[in-house]
N, C-alpha and C. Protein backbone atom coordinates (compact mmCIF):
# COMPACT_ATOMS: atom_id res chain seq x y z
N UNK A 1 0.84 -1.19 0.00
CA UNK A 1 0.00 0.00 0.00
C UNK A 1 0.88 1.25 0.00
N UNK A 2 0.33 2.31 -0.91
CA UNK A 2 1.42 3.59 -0.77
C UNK A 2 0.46 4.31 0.21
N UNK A 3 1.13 4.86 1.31
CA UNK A 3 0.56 5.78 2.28
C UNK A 3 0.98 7.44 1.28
N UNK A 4 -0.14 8.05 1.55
CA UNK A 4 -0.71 8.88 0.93
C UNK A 4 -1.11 9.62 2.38
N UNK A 5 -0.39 11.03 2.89
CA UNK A 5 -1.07 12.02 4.04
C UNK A 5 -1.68 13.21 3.84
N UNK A 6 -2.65 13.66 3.99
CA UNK A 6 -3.36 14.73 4.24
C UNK A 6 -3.00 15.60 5.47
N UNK A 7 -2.67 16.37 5.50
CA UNK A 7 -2.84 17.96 6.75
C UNK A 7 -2.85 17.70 7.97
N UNK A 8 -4.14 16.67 8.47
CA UNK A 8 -4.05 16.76 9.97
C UNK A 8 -3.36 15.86 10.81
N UNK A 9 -3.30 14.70 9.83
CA UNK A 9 -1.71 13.84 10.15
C UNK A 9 -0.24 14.75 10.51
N UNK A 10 -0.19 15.82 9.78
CA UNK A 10 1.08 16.22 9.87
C UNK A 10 1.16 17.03 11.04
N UNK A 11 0.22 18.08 11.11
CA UNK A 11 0.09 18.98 12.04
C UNK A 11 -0.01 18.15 13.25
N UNK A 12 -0.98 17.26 13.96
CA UNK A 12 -1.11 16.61 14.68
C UNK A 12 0.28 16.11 15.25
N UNK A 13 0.94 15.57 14.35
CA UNK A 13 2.44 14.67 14.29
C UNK A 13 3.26 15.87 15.15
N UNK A 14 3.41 17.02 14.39
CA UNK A 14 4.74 17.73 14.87
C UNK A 14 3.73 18.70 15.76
N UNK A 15 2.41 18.57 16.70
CA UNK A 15 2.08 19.64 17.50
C UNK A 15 1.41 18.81 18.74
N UNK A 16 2.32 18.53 19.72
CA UNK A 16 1.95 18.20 20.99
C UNK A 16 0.63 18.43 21.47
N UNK A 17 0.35 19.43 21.18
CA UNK A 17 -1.39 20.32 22.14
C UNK A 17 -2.40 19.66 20.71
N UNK A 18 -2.05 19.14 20.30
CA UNK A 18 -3.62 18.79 18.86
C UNK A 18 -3.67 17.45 19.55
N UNK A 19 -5.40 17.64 19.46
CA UNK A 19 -6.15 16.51 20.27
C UNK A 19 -5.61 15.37 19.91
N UNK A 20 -5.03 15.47 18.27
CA UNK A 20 -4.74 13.75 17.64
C UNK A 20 -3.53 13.69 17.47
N UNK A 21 -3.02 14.11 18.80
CA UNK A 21 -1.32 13.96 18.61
C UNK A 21 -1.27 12.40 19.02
N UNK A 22 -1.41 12.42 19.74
CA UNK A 22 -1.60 10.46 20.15
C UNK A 22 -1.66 9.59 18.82
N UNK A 23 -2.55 9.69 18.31
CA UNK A 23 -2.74 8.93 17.42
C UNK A 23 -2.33 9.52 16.09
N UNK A 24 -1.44 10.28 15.66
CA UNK A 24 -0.77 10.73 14.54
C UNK A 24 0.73 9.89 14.82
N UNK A 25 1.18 10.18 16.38
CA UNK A 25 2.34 9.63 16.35
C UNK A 25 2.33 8.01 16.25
N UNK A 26 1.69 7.23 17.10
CA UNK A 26 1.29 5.92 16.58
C UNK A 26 0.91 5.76 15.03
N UNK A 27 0.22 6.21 14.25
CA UNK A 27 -0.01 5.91 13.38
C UNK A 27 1.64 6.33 12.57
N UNK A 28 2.04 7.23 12.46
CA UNK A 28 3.57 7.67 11.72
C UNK A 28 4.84 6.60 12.11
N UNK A 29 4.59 5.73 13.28
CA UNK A 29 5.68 4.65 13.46
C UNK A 29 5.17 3.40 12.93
N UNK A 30 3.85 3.49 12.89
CA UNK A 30 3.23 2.19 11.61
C UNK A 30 3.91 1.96 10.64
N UNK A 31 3.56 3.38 9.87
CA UNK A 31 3.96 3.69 8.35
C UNK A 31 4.83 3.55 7.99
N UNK A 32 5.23 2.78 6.48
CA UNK A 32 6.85 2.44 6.46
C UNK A 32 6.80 3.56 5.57
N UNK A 33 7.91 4.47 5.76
CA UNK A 33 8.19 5.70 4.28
C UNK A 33 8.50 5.18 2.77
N UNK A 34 8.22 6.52 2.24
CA UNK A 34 7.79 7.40 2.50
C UNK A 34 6.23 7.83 2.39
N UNK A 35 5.89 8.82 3.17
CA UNK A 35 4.59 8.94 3.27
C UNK A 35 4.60 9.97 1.88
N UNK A 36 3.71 10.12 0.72
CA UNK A 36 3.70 10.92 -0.18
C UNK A 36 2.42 12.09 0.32
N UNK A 37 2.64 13.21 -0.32
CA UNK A 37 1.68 14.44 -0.17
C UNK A 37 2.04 15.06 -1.17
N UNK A 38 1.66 16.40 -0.87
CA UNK A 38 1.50 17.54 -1.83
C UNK A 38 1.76 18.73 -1.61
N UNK A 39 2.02 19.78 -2.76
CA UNK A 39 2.05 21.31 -2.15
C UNK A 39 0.77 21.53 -1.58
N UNK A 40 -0.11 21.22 -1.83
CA UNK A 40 -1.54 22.09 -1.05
C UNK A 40 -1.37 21.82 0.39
N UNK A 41 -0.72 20.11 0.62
CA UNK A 41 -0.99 19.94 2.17
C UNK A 41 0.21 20.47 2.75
N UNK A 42 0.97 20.40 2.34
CA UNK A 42 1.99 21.22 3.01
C UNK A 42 1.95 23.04 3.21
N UNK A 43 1.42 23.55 2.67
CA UNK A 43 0.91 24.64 2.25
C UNK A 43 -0.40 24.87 3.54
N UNK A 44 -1.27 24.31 3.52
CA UNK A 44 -2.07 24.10 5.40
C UNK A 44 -1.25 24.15 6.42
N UNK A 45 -0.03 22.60 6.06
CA UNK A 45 0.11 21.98 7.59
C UNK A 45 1.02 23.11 7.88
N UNK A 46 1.92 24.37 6.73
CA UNK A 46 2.66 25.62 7.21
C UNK A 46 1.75 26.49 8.00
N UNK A 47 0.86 26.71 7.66
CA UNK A 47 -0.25 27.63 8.04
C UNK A 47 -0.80 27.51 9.58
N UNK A 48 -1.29 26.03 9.28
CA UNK A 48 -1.70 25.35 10.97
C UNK A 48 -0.54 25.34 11.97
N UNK A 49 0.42 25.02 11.43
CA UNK A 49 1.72 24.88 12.48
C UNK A 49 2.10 26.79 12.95
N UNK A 50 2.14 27.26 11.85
CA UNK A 50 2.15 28.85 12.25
C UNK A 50 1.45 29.39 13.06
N UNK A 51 0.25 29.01 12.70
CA UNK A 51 -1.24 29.85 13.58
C UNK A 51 -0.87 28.87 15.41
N UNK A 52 -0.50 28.31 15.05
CA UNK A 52 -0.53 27.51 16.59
C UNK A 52 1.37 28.04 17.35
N UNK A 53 1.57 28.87 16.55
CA UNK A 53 2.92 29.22 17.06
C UNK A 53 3.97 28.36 17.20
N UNK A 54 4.19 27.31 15.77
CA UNK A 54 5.02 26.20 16.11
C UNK A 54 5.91 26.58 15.03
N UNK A 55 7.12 26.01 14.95
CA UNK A 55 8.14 26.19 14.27
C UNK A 55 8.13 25.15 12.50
N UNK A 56 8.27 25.74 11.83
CA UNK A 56 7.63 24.73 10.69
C UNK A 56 9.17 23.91 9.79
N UNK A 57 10.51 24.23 11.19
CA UNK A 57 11.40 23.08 10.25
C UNK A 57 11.43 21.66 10.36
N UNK A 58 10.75 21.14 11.51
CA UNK A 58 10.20 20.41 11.88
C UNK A 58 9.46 19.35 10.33
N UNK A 59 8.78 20.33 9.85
CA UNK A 59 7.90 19.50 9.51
C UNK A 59 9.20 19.44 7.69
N UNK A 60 10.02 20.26 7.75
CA UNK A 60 10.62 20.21 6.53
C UNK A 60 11.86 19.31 6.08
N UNK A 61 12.15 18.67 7.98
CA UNK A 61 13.15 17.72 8.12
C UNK A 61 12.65 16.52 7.73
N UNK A 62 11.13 16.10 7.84
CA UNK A 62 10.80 15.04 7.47
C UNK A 62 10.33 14.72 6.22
N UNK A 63 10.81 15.98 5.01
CA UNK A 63 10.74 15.78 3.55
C UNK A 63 12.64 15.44 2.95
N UNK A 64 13.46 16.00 4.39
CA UNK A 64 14.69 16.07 4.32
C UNK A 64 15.33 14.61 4.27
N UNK A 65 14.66 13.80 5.26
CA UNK A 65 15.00 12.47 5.88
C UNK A 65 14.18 11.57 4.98
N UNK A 66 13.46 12.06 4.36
CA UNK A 66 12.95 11.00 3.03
C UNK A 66 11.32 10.19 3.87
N UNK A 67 11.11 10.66 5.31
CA UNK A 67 9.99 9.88 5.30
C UNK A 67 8.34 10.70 4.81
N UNK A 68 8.66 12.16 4.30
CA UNK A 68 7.81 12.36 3.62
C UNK A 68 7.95 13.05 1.81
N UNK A 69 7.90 12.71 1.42
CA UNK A 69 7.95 12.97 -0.06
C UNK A 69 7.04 13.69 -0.90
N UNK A 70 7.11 14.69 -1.51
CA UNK A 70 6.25 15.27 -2.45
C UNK A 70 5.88 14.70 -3.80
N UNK A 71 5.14 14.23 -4.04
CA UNK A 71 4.99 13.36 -5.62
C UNK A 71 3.63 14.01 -5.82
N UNK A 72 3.37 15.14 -6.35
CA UNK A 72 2.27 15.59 -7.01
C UNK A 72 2.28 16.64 -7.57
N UNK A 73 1.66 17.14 -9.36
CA UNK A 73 2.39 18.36 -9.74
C UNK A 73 0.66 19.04 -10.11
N UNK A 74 0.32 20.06 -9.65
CA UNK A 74 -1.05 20.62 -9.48
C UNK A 74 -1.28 20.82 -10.85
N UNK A 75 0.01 21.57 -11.36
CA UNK A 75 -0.37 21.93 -12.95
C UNK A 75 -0.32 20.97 -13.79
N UNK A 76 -0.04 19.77 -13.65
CA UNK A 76 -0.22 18.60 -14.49
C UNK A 76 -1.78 18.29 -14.31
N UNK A 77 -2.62 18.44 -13.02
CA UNK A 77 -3.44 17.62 -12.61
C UNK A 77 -5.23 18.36 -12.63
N UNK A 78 -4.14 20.03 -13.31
CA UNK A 78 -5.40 20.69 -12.37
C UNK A 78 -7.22 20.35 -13.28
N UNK A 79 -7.54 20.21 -14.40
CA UNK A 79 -8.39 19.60 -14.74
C UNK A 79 -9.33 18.45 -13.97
N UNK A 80 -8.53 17.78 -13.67
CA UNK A 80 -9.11 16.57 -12.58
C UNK A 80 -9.67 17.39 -11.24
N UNK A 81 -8.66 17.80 -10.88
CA UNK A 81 -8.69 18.84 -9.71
C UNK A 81 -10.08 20.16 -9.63
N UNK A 82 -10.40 20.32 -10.70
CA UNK A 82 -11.94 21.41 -10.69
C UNK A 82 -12.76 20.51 -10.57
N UNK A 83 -12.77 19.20 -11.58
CA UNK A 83 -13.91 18.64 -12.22
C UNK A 83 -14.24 18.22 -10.27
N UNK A 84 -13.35 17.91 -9.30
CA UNK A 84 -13.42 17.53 -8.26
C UNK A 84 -14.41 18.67 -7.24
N UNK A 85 -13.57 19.76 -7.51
CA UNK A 85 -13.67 20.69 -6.71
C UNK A 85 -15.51 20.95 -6.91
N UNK A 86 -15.49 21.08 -8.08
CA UNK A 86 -17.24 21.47 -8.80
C UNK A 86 -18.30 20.50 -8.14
N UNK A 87 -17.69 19.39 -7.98
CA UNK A 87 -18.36 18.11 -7.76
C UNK A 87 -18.89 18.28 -6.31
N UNK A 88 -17.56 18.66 -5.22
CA UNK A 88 -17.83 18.47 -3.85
C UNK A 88 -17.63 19.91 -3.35
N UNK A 89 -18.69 20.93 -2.87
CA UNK A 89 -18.72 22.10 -2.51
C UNK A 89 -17.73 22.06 -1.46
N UNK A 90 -17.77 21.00 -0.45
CA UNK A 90 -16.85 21.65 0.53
C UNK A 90 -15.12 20.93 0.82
N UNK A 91 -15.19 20.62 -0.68
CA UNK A 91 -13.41 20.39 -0.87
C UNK A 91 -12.62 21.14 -1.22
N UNK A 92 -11.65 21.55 -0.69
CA UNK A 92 -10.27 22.35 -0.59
C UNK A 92 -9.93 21.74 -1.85
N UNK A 93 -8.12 22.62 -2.19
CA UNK A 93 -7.40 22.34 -3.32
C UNK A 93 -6.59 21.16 -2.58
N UNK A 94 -5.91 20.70 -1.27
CA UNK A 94 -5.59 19.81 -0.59
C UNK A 94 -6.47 18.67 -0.93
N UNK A 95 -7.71 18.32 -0.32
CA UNK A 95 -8.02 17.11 -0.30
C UNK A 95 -8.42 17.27 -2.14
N UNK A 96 -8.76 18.15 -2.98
CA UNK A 96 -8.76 17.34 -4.30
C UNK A 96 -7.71 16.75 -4.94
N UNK A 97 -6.24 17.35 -4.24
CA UNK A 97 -5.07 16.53 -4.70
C UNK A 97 -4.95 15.53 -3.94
N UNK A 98 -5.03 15.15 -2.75
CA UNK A 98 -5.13 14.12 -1.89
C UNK A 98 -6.14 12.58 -2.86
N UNK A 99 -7.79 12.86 -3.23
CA UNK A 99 -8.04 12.50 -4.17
C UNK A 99 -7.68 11.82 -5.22
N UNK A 100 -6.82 13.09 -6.12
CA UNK A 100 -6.19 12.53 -7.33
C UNK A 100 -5.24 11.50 -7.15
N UNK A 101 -4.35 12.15 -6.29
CA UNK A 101 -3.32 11.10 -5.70
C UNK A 101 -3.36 9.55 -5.40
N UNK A 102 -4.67 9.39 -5.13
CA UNK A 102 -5.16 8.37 -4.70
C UNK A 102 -5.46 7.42 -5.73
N UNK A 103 -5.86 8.41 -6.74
CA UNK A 103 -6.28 8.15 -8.31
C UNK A 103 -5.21 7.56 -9.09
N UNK A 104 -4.12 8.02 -8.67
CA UNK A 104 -3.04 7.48 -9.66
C UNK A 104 -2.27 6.55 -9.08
N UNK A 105 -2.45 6.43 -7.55
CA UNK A 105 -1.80 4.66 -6.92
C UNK A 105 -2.61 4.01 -6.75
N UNK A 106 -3.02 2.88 -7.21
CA UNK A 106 -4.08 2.19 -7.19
C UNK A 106 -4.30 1.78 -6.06
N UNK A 107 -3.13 0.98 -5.57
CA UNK A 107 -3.05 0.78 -4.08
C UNK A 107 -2.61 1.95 -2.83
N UNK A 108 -3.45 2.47 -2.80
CA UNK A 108 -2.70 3.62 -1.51
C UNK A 108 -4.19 3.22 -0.45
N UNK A 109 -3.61 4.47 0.26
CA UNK A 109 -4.32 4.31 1.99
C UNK A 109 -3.94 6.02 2.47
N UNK A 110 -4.87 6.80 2.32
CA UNK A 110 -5.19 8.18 2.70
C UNK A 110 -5.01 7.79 4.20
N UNK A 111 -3.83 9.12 4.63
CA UNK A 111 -3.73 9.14 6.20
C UNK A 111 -4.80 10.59 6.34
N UNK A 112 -5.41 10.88 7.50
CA UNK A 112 -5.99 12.29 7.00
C UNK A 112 -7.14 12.12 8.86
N UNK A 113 -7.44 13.06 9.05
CA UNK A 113 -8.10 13.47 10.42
C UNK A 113 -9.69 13.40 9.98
N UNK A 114 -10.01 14.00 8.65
CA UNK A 114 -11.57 14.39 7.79
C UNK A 114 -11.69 12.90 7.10
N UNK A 115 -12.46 12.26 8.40
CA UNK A 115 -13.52 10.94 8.23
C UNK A 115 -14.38 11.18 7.88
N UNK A 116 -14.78 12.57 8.42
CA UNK A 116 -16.37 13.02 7.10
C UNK A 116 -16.52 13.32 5.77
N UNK A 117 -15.32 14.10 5.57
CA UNK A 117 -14.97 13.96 3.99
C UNK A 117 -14.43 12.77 3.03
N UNK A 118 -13.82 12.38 3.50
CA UNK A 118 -13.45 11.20 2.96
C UNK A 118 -14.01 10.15 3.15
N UNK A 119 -14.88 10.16 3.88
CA UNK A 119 -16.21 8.93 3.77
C UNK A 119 -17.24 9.62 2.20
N UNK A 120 -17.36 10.79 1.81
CA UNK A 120 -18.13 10.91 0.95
C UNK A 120 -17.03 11.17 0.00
N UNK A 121 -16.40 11.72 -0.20
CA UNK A 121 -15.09 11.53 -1.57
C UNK A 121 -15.15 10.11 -2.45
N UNK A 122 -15.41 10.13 -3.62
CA UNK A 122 -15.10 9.05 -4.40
C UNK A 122 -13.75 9.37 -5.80
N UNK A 123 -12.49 8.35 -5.45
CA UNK A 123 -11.58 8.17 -6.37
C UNK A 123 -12.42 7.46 -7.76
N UNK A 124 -11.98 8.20 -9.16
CA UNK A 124 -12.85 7.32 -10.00
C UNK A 124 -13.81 7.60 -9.96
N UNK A 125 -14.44 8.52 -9.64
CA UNK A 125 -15.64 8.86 -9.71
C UNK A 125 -16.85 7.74 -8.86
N UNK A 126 -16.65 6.53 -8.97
CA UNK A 126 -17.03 5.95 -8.40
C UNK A 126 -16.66 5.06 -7.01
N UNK A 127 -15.17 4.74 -6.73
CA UNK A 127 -14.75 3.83 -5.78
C UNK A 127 -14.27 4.63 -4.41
N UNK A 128 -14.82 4.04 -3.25
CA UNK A 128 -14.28 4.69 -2.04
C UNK A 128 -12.94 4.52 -1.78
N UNK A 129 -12.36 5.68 -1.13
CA UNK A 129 -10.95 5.80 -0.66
C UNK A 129 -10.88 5.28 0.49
N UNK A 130 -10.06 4.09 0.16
CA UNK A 130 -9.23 3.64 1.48
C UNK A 130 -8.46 4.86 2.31
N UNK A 131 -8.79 5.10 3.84
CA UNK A 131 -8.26 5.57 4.11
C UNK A 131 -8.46 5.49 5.91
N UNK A 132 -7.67 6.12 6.20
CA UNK A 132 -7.25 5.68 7.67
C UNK A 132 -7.49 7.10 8.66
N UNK A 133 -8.25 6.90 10.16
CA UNK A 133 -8.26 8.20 10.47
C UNK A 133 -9.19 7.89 11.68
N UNK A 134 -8.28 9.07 12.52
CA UNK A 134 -8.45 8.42 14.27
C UNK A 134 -10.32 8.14 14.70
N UNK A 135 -10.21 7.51 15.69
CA UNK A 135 -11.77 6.65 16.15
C UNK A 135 -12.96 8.01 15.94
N UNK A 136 -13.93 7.52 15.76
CA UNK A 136 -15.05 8.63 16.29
C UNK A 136 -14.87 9.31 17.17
N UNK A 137 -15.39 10.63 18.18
CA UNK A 137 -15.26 10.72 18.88
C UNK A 137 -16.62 10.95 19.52
């Protein structure tokens, strides 16, 4: 399976005080690397880590050390990426690349916090995304 992360995995991971730090860090010693993402999510998890007053090299050592990797190019994709966006009113440019991404490894497994979104997201227009993401609460 290619692990594939979304935003609140990351933030969670490198921010002690987020409710799903527990279970970001368990889940990140699961994962064998590299975890793949994107500019959009990295582009949040800068934002979230900022707004929470955290230091964001943290999160740039772990593109450094190879366990997270960027493999997605927006301007190759962005077509897919509207037809998405049009589709689901309340999807970001993140989870429609998250999506695509998903689209082009057949076998992957979305890491990601939004069990509500990604319970209604369909890869393919039709097939649900495997994906992984802490208990109900």
């Amino acid at each position: 399976m290619t692990p594939i992360c979304d935003t609140g995995p990351l933030v969670a991971y490198l921010n002690r005080h987020d409710p799903y730090h527990t279970w970001a860090v368990a889940v990140m010693k699961q994962v064998r690397p590299p975890m793949l993402t994107c500019e959009p999510v990295l582009t949040e998890a800068v934002y979230f880590l900022r707004d929470d007053g955290l230091e964001v090299d943290p999160l740039f050592r772990l593109l450094e050390r190879g366990a997270l990797r960027l493999q997605f190019d927006v301007s190759t994709h962005w077509p897919r990426i509207r037809t998405l966006m049009a589709r689901y009113r309340q999807m970001d440019l993140a989870d429609a690349s998250i999506v695509v991404m998903s689209e082009l490894h057949a076998r992957s497994e979305v890491f990601t916090i939004d069990r509500k979104d990604f319970s209604v997201y369909r890869r393919n227009d039709r097939q649900m995304i495997d994906f992984v993401a802490p208990p109900k609460r």
